[in-house]
C-alpha atoms as a PDB file:
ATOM      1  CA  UNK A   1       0.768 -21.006  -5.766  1.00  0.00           C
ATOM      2  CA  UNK A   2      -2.085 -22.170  -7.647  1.00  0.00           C
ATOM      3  CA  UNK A   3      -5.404 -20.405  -7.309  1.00  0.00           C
ATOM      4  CA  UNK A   4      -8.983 -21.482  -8.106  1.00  0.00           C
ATOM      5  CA  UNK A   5     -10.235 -21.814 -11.699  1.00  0.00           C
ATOM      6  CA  UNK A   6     -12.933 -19.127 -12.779  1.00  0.00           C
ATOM      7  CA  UNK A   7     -15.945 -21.099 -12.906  1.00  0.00           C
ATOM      8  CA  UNK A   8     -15.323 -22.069  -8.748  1.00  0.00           C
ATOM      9  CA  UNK A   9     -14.912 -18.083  -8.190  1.00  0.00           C
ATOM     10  CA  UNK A  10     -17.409 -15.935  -6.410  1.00  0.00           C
ATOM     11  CA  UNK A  11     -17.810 -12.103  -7.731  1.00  0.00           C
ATOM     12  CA  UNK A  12     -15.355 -10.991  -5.485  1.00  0.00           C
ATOM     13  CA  UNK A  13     -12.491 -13.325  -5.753  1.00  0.00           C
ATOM     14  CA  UNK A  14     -12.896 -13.229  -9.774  1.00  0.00           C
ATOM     15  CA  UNK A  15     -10.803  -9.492  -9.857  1.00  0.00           C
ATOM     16  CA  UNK A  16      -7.615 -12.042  -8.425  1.00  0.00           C
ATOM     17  CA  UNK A  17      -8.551 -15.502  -9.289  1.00  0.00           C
ATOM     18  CA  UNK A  18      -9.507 -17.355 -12.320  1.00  0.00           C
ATOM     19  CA  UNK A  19      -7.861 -17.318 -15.431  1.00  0.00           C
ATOM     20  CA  UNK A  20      -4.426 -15.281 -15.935  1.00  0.00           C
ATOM     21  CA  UNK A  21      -2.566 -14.389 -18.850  1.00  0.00           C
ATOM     22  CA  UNK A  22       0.755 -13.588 -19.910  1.00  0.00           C
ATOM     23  CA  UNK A  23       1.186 -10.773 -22.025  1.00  0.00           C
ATOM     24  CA  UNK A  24       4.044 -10.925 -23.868  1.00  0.00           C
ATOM     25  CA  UNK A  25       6.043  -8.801 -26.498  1.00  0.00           C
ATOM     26  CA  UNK A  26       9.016 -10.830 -28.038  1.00  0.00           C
ATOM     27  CA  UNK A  27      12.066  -9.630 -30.624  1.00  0.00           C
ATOM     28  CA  UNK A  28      10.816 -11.954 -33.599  1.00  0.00           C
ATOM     29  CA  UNK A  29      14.782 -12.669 -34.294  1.00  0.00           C
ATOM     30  CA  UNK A  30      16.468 -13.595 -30.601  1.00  0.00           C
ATOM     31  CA  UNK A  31      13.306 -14.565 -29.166  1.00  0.00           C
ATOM     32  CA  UNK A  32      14.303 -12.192 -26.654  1.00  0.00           C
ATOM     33  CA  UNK A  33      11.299 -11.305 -23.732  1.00  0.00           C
ATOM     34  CA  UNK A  34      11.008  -7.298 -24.088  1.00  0.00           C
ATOM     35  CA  UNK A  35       8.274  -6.834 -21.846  1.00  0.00           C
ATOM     36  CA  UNK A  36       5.974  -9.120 -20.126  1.00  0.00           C
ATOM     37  CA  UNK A  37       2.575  -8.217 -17.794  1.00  0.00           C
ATOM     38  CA  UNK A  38       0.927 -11.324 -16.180  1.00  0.00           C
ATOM     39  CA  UNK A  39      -3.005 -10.985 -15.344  1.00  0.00           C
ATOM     40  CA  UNK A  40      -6.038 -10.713 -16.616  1.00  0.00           C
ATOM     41  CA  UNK A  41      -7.321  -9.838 -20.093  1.00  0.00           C
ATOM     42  CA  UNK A  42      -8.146  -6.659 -19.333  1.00  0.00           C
ATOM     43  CA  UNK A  43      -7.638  -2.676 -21.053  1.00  0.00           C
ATOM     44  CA  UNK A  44      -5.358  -1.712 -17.720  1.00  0.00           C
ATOM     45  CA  UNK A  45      -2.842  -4.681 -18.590  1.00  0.00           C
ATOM     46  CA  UNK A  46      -2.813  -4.413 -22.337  1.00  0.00           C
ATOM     47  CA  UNK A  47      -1.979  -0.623 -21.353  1.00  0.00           C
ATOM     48  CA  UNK A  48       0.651  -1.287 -19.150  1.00  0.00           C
ATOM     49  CA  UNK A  49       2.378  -3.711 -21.622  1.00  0.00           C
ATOM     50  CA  UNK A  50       2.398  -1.252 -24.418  1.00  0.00           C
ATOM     51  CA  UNK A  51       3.580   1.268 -22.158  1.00  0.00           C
ATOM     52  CA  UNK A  52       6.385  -0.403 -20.512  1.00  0.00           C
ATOM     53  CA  UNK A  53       7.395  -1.894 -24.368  1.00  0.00           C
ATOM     54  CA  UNK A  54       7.678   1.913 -25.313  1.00  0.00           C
ATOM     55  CA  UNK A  55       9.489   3.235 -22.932  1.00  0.00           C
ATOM     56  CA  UNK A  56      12.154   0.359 -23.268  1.00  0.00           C
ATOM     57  CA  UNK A  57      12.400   0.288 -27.158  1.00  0.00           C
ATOM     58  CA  UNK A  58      11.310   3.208 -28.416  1.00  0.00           C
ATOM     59  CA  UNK A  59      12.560   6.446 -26.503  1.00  0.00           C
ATOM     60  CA  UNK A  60       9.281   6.829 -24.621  1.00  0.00           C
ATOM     61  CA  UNK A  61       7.388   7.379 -27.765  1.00  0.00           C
ATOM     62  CA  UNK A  62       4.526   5.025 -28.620  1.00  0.00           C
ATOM     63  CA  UNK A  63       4.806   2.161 -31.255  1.00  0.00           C
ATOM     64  CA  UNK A  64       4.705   3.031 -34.629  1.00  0.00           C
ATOM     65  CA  UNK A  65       1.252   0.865 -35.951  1.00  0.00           C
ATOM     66  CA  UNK A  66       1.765  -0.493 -39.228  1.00  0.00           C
ATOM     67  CA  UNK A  67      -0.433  -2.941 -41.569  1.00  0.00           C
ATOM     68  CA  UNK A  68       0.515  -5.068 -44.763  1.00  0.00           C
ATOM     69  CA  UNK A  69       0.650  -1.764 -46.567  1.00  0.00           C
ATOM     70  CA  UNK A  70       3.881  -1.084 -44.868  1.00  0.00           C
ATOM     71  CA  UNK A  71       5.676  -4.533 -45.653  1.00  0.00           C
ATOM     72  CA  UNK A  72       4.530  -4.475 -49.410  1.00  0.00           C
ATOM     73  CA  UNK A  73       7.413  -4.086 -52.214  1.00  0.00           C
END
């Protein structure tokens, strides 16, 4: 179950080993898990998340990006 920390990895065991994240995108009111990609830190995962969170919440269509501009009264 448990693997090696990063620092004890060689080059070729560091693409599976080492540290591992969860990425995680929750509904802010239930606290409800919408998606969730374990792994490393990497483009490919952050990817994946978004994509997987669009095609479950938003009719396949990416997430509209907003900014403090969009929450202002």
């Amino acid at each position: 179950m448990w693997g090696k920390k990063e620092v004890n990895c060689n080059e070729e065991e560091k693409r599976d080993c080492g540290s591992q994240w969860d990425h995680v995108v929750l509904d802010v009111e239930s606290r409800a898990i919408i998606s969730m990609v374990c792994g490393k830190r990497t483009k490919e995962n952050t990817e994946e998340l978004i994509g997987d969170f669009a095609s479950r919440a938003n009719d396949g269509k990416p997430p509209y990006p907003f900014g403090a501009q969009d929450s202002a009264p």
